[in-house]
C-alpha atoms as a PDB file:
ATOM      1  CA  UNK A   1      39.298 124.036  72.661  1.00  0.00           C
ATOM      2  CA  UNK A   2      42.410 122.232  73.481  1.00  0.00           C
ATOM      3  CA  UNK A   3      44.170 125.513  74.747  1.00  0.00           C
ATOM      4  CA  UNK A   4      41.309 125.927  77.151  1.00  0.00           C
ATOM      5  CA  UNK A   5      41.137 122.386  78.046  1.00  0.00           C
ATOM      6  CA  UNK A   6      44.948 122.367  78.562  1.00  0.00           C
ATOM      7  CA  UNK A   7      44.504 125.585  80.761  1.00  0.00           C
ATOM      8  CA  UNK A   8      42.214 123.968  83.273  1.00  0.00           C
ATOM      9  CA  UNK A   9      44.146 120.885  83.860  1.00  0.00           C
ATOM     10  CA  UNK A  10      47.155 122.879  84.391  1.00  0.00           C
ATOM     11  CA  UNK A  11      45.442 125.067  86.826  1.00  0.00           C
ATOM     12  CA  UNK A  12      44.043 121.956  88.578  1.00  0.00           C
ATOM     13  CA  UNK A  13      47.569 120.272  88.747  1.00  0.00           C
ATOM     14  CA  UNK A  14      48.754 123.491  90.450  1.00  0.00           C
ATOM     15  CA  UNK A  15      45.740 123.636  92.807  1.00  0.00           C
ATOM     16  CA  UNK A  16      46.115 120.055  93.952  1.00  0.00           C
ATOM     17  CA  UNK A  17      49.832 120.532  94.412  1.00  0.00           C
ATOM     18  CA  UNK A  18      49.114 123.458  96.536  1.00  0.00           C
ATOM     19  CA  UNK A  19      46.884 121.858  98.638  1.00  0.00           C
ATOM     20  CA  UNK A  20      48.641 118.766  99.293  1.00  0.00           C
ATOM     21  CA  UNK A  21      49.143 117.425 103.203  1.00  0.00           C
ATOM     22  CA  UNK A  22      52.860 116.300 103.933  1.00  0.00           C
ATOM     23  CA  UNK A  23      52.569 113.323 105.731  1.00  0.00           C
ATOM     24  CA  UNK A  24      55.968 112.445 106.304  1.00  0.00           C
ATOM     25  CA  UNK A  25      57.437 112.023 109.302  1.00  0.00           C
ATOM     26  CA  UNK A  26      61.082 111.867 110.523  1.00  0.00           C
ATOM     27  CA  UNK A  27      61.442 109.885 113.215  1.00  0.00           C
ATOM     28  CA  UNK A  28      63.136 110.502 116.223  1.00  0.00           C
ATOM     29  CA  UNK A  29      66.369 108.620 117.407  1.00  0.00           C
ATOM     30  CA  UNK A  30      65.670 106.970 121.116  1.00  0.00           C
ATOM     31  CA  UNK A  31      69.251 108.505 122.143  1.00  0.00           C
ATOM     32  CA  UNK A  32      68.907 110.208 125.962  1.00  0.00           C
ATOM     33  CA  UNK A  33      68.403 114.137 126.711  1.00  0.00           C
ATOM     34  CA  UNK A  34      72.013 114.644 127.457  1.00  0.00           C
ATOM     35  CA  UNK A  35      75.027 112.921 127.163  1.00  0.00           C
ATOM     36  CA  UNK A  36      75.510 112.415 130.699  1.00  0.00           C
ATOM     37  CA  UNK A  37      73.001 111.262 132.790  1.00  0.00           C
ATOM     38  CA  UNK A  38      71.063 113.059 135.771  1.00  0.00           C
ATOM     39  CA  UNK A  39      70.891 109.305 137.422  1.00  0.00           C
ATOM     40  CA  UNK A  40      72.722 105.660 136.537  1.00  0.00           C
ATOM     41  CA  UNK A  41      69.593 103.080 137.125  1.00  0.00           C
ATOM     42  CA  UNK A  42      68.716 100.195 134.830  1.00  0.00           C
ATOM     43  CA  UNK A  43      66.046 102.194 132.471  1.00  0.00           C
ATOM     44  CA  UNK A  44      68.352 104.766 131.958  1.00  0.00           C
ATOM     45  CA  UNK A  45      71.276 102.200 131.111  1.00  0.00           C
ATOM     46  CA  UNK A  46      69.038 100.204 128.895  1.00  0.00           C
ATOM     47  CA  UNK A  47      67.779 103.617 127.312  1.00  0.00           C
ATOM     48  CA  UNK A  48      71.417 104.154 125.980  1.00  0.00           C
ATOM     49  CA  UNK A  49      72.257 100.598 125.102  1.00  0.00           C
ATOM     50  CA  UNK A  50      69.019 100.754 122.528  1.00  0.00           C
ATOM     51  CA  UNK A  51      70.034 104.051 121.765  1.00  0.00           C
ATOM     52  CA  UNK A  52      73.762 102.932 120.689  1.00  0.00           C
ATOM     53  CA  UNK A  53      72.253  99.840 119.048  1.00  0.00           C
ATOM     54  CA  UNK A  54      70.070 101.809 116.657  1.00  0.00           C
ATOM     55  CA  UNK A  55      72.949 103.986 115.411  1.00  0.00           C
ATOM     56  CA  UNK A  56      75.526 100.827 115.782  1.00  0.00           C
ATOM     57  CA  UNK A  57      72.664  99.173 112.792  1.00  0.00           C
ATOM     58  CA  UNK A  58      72.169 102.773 111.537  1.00  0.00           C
ATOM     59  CA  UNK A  59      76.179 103.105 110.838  1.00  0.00           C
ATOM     60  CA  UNK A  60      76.557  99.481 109.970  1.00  0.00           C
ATOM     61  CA  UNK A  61      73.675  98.982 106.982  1.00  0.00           C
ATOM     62  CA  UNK A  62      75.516 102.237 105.089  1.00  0.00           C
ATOM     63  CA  UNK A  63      78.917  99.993 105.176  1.00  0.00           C
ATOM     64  CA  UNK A  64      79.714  98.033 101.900  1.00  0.00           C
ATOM     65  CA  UNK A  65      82.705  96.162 103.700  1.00  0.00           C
ATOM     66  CA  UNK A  66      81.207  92.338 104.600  1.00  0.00           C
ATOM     67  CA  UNK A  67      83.915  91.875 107.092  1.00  0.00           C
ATOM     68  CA  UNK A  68      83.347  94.979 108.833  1.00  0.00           C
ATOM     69  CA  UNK A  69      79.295  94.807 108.577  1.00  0.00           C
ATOM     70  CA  UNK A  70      79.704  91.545 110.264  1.00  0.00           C
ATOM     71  CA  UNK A  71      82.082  92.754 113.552  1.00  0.00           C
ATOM     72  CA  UNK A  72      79.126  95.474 114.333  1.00  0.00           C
ATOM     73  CA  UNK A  73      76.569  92.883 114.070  1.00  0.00           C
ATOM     74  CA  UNK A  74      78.174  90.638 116.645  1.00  0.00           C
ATOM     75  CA  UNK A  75      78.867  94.029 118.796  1.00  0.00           C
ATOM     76  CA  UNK A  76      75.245  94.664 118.368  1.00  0.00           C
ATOM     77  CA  UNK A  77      74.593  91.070 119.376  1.00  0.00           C
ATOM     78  CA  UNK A  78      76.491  91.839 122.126  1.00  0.00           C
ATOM     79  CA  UNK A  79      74.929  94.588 123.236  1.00  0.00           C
ATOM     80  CA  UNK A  80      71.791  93.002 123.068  1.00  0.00           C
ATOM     81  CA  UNK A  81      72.918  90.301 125.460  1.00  0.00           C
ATOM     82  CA  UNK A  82      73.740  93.156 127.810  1.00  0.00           C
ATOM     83  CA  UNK A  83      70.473  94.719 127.923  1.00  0.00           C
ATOM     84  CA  UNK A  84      69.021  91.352 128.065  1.00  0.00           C
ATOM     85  CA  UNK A  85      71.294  90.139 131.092  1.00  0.00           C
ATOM     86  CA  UNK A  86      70.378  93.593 132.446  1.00  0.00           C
ATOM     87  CA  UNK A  87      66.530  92.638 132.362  1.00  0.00           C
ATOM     88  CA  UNK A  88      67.357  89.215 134.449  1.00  0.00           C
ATOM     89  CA  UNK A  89      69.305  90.965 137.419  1.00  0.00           C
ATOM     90  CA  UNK A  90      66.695  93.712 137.930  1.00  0.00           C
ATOM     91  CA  UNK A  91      63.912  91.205 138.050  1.00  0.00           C
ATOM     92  CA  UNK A  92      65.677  89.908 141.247  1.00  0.00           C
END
């Protein structure tokens, strides 16, 4: 009884593994096509600063170093600002 019992939840573990949907996804970076743009206009500037931003936070959580985690925060910061001052001369 057991053997037989033992058989058919083994051979529904295996089934339901087999079966299973992989729902994981792997986002995508925001970084531009190429390296060097086909035109320099504020969407395609702003496009890079996010772009350097998210691997500027990307590089900076992995650091263990406070002092160092804190200069690419501000540089970040800074970037932000950037983007941000950007936004304000376009709308001009």
């Amino acid at each position: 009884m057991y053997k037989s019992l033992s058989k058919t939840c083994n051979g529904n573990f295996r089934l339901a593994r087999q079966n299973t949907v992989h729902l994981h996804h792997i986002p995508k970076l925001p970084l531009p096509q190429t390296t060097v743009p086909l035109r320099a206009d504020p969407s395609t500037i702003r496009a890079a600063i996010s772009a350097t931003r998210h691997l500027l936070e990307m590089f900076r959580l992995q650091l263990e170093d406070d002092n160092v985690r804190r200069k690419l925060r501000r540089l970040t910061q800074r970037l932000f600002n950037i983007s941000r001052e950007l936004d304000h001369l376009t709308e001009k």
